[in-house]
Protein backbone atom coordinates (compact mmCIF):
# COMPACT_ATOMS: atom_id res chain seq x y z
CA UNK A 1 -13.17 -60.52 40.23
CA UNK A 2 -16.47 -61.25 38.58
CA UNK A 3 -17.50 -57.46 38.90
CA UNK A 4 -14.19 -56.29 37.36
CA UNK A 5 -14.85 -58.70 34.65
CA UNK A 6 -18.28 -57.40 33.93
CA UNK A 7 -16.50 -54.06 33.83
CA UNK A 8 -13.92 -54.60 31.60
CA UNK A 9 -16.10 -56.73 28.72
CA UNK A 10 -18.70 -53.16 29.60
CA UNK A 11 -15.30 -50.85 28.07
CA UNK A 12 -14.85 -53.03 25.35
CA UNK A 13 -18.26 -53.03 24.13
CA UNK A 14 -18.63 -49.05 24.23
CA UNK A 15 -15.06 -48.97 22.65
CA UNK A 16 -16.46 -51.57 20.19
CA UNK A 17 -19.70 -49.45 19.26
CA UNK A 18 -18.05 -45.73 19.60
CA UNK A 19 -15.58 -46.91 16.69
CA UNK A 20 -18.66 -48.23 14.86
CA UNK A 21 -20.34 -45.09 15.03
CA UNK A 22 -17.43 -43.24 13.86
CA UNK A 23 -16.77 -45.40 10.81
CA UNK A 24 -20.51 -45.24 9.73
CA UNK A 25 -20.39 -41.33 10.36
CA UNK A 26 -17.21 -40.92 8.29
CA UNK A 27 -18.42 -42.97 5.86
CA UNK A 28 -21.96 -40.99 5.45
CA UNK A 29 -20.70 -37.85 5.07
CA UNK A 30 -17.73 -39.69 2.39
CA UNK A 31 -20.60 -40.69 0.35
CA UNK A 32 -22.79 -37.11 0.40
CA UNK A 33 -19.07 -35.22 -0.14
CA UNK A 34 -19.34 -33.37 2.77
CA UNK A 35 -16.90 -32.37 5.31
CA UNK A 36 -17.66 -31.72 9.27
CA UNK A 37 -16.44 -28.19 9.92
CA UNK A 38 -17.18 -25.08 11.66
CA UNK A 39 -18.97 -23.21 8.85
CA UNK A 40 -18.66 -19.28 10.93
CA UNK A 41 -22.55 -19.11 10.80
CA UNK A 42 -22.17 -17.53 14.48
CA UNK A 43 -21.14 -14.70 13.16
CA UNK A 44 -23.27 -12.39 10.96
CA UNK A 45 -22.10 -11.91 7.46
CA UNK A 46 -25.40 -11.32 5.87
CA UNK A 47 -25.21 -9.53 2.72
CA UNK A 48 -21.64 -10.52 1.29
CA UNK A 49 -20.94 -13.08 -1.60
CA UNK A 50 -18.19 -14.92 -2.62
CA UNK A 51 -16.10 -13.71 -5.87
CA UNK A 52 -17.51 -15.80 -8.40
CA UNK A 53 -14.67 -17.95 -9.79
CA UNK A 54 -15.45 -17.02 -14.00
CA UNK A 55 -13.99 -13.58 -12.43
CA UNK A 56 -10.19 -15.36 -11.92
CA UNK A 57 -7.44 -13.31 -14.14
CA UNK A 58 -7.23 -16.32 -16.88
CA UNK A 59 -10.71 -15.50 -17.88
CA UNK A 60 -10.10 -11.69 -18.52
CA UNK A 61 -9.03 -10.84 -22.07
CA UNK A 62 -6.90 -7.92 -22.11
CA UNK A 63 -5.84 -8.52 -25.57
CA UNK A 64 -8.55 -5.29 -26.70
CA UNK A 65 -7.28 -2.88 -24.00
CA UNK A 66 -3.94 -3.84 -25.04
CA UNK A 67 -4.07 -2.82 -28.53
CA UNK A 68 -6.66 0.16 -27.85
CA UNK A 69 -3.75 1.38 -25.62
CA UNK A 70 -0.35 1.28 -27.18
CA UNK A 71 -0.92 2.65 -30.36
CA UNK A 72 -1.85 5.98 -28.37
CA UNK A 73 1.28 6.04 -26.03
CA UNK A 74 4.24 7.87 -27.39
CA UNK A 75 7.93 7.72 -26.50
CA UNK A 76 9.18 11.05 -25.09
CA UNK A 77 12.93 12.09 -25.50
CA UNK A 78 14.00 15.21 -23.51
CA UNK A 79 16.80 17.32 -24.23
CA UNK A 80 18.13 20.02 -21.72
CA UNK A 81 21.17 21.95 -23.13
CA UNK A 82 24.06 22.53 -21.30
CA UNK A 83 24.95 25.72 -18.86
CA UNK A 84 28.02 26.40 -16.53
CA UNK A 85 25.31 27.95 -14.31
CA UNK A 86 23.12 24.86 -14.36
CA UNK A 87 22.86 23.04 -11.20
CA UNK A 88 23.41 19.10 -11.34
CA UNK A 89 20.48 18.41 -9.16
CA UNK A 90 18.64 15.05 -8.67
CA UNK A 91 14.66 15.28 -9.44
CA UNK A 92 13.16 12.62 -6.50
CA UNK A 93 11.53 11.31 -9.95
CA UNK A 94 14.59 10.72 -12.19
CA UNK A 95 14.67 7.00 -11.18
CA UNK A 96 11.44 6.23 -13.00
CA UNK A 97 12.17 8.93 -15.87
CA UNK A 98 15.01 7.13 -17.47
CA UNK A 99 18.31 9.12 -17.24
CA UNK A 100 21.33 7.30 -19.04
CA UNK A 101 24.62 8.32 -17.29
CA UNK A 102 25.11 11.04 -14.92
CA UNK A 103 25.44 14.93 -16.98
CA UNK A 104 28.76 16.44 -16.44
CA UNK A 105 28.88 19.91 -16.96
CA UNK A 106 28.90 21.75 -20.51
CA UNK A 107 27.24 18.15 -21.87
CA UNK A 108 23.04 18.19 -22.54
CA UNK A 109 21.11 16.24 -20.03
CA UNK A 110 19.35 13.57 -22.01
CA UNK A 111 16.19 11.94 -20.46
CA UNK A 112 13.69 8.97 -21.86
CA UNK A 113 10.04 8.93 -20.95
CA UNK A 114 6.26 8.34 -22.02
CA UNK A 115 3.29 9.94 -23.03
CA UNK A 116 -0.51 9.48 -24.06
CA UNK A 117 -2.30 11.06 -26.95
CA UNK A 118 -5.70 12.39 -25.72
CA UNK A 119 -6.91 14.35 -28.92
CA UNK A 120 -7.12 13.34 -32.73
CA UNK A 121 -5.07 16.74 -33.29
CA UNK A 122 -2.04 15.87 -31.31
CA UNK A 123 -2.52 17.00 -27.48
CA UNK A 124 -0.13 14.60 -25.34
CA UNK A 125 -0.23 14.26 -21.79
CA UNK A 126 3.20 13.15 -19.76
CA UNK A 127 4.52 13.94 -16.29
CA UNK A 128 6.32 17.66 -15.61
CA UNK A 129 9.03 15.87 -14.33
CA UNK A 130 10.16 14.24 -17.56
CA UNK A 131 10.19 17.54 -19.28
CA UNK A 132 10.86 19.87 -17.19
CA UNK A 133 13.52 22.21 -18.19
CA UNK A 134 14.13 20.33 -21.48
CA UNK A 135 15.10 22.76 -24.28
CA UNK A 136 13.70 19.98 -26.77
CA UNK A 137 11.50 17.56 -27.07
CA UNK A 138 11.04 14.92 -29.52
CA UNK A 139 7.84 12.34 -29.63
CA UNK A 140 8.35 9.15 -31.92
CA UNK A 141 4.89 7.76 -31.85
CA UNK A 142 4.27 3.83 -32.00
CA UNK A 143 4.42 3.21 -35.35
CA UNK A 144 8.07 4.90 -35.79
CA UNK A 145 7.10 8.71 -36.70
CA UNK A 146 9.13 11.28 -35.07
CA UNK A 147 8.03 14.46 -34.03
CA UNK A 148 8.99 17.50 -32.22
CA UNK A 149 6.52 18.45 -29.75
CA UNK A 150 5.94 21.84 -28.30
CA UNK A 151 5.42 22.44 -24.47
CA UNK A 152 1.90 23.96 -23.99
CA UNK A 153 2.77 24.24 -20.30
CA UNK A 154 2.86 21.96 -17.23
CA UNK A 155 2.38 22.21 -13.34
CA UNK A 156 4.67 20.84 -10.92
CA UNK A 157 1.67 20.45 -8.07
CA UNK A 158 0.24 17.88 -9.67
CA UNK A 159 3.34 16.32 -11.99
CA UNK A 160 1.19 16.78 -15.41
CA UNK A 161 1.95 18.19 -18.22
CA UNK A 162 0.63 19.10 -21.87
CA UNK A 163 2.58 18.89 -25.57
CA UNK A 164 1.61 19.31 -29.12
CA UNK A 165 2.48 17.60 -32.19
CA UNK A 166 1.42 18.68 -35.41
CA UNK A 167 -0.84 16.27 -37.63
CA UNK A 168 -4.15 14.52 -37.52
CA UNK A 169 -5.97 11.71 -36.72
CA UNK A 170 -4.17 10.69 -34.38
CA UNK A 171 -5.18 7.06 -32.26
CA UNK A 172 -6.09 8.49 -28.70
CA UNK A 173 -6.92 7.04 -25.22
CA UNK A 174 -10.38 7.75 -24.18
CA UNK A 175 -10.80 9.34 -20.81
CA UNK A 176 -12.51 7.11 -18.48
CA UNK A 177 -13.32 7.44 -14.43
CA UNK A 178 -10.58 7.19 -11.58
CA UNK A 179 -13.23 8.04 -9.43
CA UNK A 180 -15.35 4.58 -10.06
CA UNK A 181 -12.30 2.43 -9.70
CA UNK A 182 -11.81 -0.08 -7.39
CA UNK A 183 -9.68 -1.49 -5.09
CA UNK A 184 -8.67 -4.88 -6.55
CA UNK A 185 -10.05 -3.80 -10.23
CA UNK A 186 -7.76 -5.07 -12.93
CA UNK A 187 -5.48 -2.34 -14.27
CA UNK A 188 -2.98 -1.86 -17.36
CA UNK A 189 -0.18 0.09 -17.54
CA UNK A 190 1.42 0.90 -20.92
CA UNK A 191 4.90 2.94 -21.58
CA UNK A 192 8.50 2.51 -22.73
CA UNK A 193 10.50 0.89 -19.59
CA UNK A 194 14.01 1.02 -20.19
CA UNK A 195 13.43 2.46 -23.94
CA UNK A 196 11.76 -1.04 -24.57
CA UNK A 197 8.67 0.90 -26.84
CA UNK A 198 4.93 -0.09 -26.23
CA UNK A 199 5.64 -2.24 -23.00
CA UNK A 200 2.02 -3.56 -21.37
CA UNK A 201 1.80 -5.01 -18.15
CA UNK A 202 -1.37 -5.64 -15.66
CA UNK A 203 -1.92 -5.56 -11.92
CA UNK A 204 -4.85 -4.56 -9.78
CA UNK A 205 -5.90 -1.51 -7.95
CA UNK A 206 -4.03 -1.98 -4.29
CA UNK A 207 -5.09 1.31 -3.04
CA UNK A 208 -6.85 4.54 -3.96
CA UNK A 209 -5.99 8.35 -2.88
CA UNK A 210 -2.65 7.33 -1.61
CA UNK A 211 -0.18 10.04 -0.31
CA UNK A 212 2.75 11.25 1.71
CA UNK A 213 5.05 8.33 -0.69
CA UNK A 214 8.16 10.61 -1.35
CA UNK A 215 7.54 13.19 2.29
CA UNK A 216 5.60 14.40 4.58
CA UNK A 217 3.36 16.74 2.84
CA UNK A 218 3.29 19.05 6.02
CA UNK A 219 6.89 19.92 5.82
CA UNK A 220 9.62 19.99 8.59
CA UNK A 221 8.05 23.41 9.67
CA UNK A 222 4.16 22.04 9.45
CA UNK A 223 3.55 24.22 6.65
CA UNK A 224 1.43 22.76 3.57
CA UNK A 225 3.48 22.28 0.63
CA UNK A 226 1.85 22.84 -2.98
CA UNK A 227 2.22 19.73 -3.69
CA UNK A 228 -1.15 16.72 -4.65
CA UNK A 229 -0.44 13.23 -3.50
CA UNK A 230 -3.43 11.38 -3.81
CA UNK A 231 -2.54 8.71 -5.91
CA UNK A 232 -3.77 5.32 -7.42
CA UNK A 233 -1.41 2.52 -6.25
CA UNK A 234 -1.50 -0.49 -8.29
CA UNK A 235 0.99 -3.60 -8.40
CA UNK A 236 1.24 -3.46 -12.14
CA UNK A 237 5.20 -3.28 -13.01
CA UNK A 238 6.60 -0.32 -13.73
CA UNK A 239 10.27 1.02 -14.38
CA UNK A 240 11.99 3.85 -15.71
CA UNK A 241 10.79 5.00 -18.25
CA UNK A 242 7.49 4.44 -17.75
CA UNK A 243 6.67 7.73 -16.50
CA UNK A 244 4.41 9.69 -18.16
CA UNK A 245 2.73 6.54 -19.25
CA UNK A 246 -0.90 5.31 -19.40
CA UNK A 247 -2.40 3.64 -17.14
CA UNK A 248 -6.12 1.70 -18.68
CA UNK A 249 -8.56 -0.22 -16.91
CA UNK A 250 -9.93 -3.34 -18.98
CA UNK A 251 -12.26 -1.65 -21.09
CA UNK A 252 -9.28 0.57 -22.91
CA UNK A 253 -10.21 3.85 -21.05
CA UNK A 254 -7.19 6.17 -19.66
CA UNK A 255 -7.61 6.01 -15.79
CA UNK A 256 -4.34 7.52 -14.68
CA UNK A 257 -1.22 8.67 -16.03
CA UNK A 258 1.80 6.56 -14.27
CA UNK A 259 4.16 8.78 -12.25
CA UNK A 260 6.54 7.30 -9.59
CA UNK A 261 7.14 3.95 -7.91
CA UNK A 262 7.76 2.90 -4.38
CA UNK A 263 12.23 1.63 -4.96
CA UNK A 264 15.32 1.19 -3.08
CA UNK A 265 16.92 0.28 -5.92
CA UNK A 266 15.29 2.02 -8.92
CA UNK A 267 13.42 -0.86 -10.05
CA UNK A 268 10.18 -1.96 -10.28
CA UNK A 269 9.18 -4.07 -6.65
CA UNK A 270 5.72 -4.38 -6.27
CA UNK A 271 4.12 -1.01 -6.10
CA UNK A 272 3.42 1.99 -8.37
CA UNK A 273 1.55 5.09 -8.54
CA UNK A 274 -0.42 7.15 -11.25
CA UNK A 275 -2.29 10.40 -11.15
CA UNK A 276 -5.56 10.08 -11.24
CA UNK A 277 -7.69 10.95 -14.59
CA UNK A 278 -10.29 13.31 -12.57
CA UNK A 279 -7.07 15.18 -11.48
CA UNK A 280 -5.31 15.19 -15.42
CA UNK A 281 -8.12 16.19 -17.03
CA UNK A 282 -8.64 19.83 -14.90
CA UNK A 283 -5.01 20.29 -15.15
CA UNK A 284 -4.75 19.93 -19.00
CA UNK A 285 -8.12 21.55 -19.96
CA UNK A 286 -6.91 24.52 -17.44
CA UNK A 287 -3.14 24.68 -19.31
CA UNK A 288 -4.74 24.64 -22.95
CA UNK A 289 -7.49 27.05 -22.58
CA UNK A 290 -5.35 29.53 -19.88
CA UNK A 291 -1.78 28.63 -20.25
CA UNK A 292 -1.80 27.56 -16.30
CA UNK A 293 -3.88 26.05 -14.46
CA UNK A 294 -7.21 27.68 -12.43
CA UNK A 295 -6.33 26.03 -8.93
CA UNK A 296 -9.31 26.95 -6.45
CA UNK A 297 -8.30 27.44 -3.27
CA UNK A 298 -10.64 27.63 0.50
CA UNK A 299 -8.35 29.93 1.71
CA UNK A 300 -7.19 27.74 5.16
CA UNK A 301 -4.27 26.50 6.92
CA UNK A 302 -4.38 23.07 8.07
CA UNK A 303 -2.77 20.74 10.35
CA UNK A 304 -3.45 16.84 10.90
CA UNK A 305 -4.93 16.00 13.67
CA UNK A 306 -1.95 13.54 14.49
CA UNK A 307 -0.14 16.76 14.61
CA UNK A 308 -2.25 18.37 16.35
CA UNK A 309 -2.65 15.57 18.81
CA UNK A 310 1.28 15.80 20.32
CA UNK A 311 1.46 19.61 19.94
CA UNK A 312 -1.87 20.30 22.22
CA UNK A 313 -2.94 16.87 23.53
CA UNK A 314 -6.09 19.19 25.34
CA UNK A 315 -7.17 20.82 21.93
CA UNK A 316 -7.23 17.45 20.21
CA UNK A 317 -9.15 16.20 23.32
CA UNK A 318 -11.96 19.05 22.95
CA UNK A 319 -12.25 18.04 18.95
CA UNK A 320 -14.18 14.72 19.37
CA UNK A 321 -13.46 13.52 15.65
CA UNK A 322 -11.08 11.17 14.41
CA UNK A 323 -10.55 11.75 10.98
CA UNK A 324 -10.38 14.92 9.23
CA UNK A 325 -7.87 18.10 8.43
CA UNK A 326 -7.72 20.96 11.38
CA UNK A 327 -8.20 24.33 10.27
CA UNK A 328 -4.92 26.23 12.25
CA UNK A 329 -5.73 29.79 10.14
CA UNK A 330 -6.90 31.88 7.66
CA UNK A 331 -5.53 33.74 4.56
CA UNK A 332 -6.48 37.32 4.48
CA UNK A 333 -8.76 36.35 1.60
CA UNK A 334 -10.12 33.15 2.84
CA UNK A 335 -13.50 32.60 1.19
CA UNK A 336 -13.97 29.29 4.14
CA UNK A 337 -13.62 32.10 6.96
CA UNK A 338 -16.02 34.68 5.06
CA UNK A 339 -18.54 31.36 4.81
CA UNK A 340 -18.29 31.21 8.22
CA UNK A 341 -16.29 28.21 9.25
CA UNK A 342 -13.85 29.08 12.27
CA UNK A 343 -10.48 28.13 13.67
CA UNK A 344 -10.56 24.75 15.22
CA UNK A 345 -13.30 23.60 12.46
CA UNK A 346 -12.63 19.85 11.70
CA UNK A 347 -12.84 19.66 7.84
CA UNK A 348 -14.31 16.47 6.95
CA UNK A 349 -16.35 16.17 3.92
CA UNK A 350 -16.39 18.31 0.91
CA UNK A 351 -19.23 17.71 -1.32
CA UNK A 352 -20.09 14.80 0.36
CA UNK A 353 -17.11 13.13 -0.02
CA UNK A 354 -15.35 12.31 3.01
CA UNK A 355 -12.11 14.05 3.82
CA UNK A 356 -9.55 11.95 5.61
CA UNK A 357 -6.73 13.74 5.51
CA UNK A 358 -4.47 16.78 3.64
CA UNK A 359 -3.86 14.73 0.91
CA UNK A 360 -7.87 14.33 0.21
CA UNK A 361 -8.67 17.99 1.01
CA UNK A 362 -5.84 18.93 -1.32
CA UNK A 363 -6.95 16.71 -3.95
CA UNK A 364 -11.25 17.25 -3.97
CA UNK A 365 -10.32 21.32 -4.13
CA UNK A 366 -7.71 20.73 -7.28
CA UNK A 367 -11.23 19.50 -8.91
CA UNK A 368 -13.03 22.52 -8.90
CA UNK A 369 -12.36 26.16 -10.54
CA UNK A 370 -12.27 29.60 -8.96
CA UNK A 371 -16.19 31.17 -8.86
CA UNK A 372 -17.63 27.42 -8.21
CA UNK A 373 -19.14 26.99 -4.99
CA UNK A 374 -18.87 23.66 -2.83
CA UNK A 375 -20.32 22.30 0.30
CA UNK A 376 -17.81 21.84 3.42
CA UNK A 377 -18.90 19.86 5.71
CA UNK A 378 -16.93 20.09 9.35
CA UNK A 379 -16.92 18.72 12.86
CA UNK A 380 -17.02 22.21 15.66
CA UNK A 381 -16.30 20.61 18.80
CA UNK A 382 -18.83 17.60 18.41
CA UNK A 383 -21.19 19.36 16.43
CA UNK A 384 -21.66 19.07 12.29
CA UNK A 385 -21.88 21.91 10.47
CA UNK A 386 -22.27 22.18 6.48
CA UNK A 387 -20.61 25.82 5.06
CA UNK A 388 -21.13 26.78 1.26
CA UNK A 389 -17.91 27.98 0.28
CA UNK A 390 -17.08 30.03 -3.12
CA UNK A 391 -13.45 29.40 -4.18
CA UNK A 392 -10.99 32.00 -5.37
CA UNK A 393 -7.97 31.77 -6.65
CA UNK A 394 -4.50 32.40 -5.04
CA UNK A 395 -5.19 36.39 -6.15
CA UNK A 396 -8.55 36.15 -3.87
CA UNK A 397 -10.45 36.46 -6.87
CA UNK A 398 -12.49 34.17 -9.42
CA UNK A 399 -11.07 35.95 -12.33
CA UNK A 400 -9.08 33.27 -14.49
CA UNK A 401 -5.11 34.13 -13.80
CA UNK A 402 -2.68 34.48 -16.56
CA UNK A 403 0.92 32.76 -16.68
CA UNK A 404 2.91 35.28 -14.87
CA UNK A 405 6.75 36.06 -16.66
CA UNK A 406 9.05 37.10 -14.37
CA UNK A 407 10.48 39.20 -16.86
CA UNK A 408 6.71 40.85 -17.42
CA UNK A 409 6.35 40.84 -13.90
CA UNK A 410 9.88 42.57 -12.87
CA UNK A 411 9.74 44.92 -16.02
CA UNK A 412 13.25 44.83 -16.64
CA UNK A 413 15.92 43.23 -19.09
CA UNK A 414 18.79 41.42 -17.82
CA UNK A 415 22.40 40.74 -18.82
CA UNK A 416 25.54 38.76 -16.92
CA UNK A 417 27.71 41.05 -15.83
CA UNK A 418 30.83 41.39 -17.88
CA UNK A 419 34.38 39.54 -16.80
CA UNK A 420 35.89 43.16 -16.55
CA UNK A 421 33.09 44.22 -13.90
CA UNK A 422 33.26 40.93 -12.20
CA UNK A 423 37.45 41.78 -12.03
CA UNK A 424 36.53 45.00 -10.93
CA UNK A 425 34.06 44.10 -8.37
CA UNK A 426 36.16 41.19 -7.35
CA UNK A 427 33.56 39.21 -7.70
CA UNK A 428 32.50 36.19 -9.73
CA UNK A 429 28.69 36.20 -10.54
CA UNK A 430 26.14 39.07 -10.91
CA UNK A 431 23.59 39.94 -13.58
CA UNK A 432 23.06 43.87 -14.54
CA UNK A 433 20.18 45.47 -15.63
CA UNK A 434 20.09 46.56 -18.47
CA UNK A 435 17.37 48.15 -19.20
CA UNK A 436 13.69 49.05 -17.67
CA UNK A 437 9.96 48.66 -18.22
CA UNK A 438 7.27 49.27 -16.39
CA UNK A 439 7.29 46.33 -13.62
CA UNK A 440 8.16 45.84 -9.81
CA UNK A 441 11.65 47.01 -9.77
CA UNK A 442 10.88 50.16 -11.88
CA UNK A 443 8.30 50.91 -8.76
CA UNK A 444 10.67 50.15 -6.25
CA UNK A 445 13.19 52.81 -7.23
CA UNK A 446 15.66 50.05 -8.86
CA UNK A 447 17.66 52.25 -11.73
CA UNK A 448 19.36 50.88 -15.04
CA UNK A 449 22.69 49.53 -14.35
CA UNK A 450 22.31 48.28 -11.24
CA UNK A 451 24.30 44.69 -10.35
CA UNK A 452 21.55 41.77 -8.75
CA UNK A 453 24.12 39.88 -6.15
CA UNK A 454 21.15 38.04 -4.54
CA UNK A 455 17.47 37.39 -4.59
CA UNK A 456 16.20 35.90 -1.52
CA UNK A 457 19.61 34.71 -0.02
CA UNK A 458 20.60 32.99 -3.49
CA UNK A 459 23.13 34.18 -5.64
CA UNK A 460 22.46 35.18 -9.15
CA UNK A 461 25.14 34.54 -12.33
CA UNK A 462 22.48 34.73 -15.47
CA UNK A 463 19.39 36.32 -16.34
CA UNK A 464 17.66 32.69 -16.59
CA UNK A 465 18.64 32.11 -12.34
CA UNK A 466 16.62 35.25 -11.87
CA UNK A 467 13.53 34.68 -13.49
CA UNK A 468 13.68 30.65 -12.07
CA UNK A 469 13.88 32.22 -8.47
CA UNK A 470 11.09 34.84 -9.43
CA UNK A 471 9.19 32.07 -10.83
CA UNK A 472 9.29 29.73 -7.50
CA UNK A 473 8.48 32.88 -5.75
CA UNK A 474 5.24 33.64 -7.77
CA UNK A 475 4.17 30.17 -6.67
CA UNK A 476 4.11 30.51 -3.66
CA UNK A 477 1.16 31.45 -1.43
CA UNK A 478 0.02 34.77 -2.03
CA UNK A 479 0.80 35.78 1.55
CA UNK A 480 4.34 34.54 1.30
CA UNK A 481 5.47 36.41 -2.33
CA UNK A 482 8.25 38.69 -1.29
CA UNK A 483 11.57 39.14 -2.81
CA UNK A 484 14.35 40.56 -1.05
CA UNK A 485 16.96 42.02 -3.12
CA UNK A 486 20.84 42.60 -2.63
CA UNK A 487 23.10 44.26 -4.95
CA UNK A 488 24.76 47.45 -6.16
CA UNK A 489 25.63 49.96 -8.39
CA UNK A 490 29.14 51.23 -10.04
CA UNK A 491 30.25 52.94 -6.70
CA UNK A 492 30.18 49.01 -5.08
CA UNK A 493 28.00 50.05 -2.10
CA UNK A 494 25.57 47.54 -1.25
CA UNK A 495 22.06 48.37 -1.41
CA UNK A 496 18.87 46.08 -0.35
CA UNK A 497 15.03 46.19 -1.98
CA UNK A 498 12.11 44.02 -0.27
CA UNK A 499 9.72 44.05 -3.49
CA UNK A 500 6.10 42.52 -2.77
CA UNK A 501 4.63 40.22 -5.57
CA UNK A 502 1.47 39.37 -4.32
CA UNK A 503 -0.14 41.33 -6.59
């Protein structure tokens, strides 16, 4: 008993002290403002620094930007007039454009937008999508002046496109660098949002060179569309209308030009995208000084390697890279095969900037002009390799290209084919030729008078469905410019032409 005694006063006491020691410990660190934690010095993080907090969003003015900005973006209103022929399509981007009601037939298709003066003598920048196909086009600029603007030309690859107004000194957006942002970089964007005129809001910079938003740039039949997605994402809102718009970083200089947002519903819900300024300013200096734009091309087929990876699991295996664009094939002008690279080259840098995917091949090429020469750098089978690599253009030359017509290009005049021919054909569309130039169909034995039924599988009603299908055609890779013809003459036999435009 006198043991367990001894032994139970012995608890108490080191119960006693250890609650001591814990007070007096607590109470220590209380008074020095410290806190007992596991600070994560086992880990090496050597070189990194907090965000200093006088960098928090309360302590950025934007109020400069702001006004720098707004007096340079323009409302754009878009007229297209009506046609029985027309087809009452939806554009992917008319949700951010600014549509009212739905067209009917025979009534103009009225769409709202933005757009961003870049020169003192009236140059605006906006997105091809807001005027594309519009008959007219009227600017009112911020402080209530209405203009009509003239379409110097646009490009649907990369969504831009460049009007004119007549005047002078006008206020213009300087031109900064898309290519120094970054990621979490405080951004503006500036437009007209539901027709609500010189509309500023600010987000960051959530991502840069973003792609594949709207599809898969690949296509259904792996096959590269024209198309550049390699956006800058941001979490500034947006909404229709906005399109077209600027989009500033903090210092007042044009970084992007707002395009499309990320919607179920229409609306603005959390992320939006802008074409970068590095991108705008090739396209727009290429459309003012050419009419169209000098796109360079290496002269390749590619393939992901994702792709690649569940069509031939063992040729993926063999690669021994991870990121990168395959190279499937050549054009029969390739300039990258005449450099020397080879089928089953990895792509993966071009001028030393690293090359992730399509959407970053696609959009490092769309820098550069026909004649200039860049540096590919690619993975063979484990091995790097560095090619110098003179671009051509989509003719296989470095000759600037002029806009090509279809109406130059076919050498011909067109009419709709009269109600009594349709009666007497028993048909209901048709467009005759009326007369004959020098041009394509001229040298494919095509005579006046005869009746267009179809071009390439699509039927034909006016002279304008002609030239747009001749036009999408001409687009096209060079390789892939053919136009196959169906129609007729007064005896009602049917006749086909397969006409090459690749030259």
């Amino acid at each position: 008993m006198k043991n367990n005694g001894k032994l139970l006063v012995s608890f108490i006491l080191i119960a006693v002290l250890s609650a001591t020691l814990g007070v007096g410990v607590y109470s220590y660190f209380s008074n020095k403002n410290q806190s007992v934690v596991y600070d994560g010095s086992a880990f090496d993080q050597s070189g990194y620094y907090p965000v200093s907090y006088t960098m928090a969003a309360e302590n950025i003015d934007f109020t400069v930007a702001a006004d720098q900005s707004i007096h340079a973006v323009v409302h754009i209103k878009s007229v297209a007039k009506p046609s029985s022929q027309r087809q009452q399509t939806i554009n992917p981007f008319d949700f951010l454009f600014g549509f009212g009601a739905t067209p009917q037939l025979n009534q103009p298709r009225i769409g709202f937008g933005s757009g961003v003066i870049i020169s003192r003598d009236g140059y605006i920048v906006t997105n091809n999508h807001v005027i594309e196909k519009a008959d007219e086009i009227e600017v009112t600029t911020n402080d209530g002046e209405i203009y009509t603007a003239k379409l110097i030309g646009g490009d649907e690859a990369s969504d831009i496109a460049l009007l004119k107004i007549e005047g002078k000194d006008f206020p213009v957006i300087p031109f900064g660098n898309s290519e120094e942002l970054k990621v979490g970089e405080w951004v503006l964007a500036v437009g007209n949002p539901f027709n609500l005129k010189s509309t500023v809001t600010a987000g960051i910079v959530s991502a840069k060179g973003r792609g594949e938003i709207f599809s898969n740039p690949y296509g259904r039949n792996r096959t590269i569309e024209d198309k550049i997605q390699s956006y800058i994402q941001t979490d500034a809102a947006v909404n229709p209308g906005n399109s077209g718009g600027a989009l500033v970083n903090t210092r007042g200089e044009l970084v992007g030009i707002n395009t499309a947002i990320y919607s179920e519903t229409g609306n603005f819900v959390g992320y939006s995208f802008a074409v970068p300024i590095t991108i705008v300013k090739k396209v727009v200096t290429d459309i003012k000084e050419h009419g169209v734009v000098q796109r360079a091309l290496l002269g390749v087929s590619v393939m992901s390697l994702e792709d690649l990876r569940q069509m031939d699991k063992a040729a993926f295996d063999k690669l021994k890279v991870k990121d990168g664009v395959y190279v499937g094939s050549f054009s029969s002008k390739s300039s990258a095969e005449k450099a020397g690279m080879k089928i089953g080259d990895v792509i993966t840098a071009i001028n030393g900037q690293s090359i992730r995917n399509y959407n970053e091949l696609r959009a490092q090429t769309s820098l550069y002009s026909p004649g200039q020469k860049i540096e590919v750098e690619v993975n063979r089978y484990g091995e790097t390799k560095t090619y110098t690599v003179e671009l051509k253009n989509d003719q296989g030359t470095t000759e600037p290209i002029k806009l090509l017509k279809a109406q130059d290009v076919l050498g011909a005049k067109m009419k709709e084919l009269s109600d009594k021919k349709r009666d007497g054909f028993g048909i209901n569309y048709g467009v005759e030729i009326e007369s004959l130039d020098n041009g394509k169909l001229k040298s494919a034995g095509i005579e006046e008078g005869f009746i267009i039924l179809t071009l390439n599988r699509t039927r034909v009603s006016t002279p304008n469905d002609v030239e747009s299908i001749v036009d999408s055609v001409l687009k096209q890779d060079v390789d892939d410019r053919g136009l196959f013809i169906r129609g007729c003459y007064a005896d009602g036999e049917i006749i086909y032409f397969a006409i090459d435009l690749s030259n």
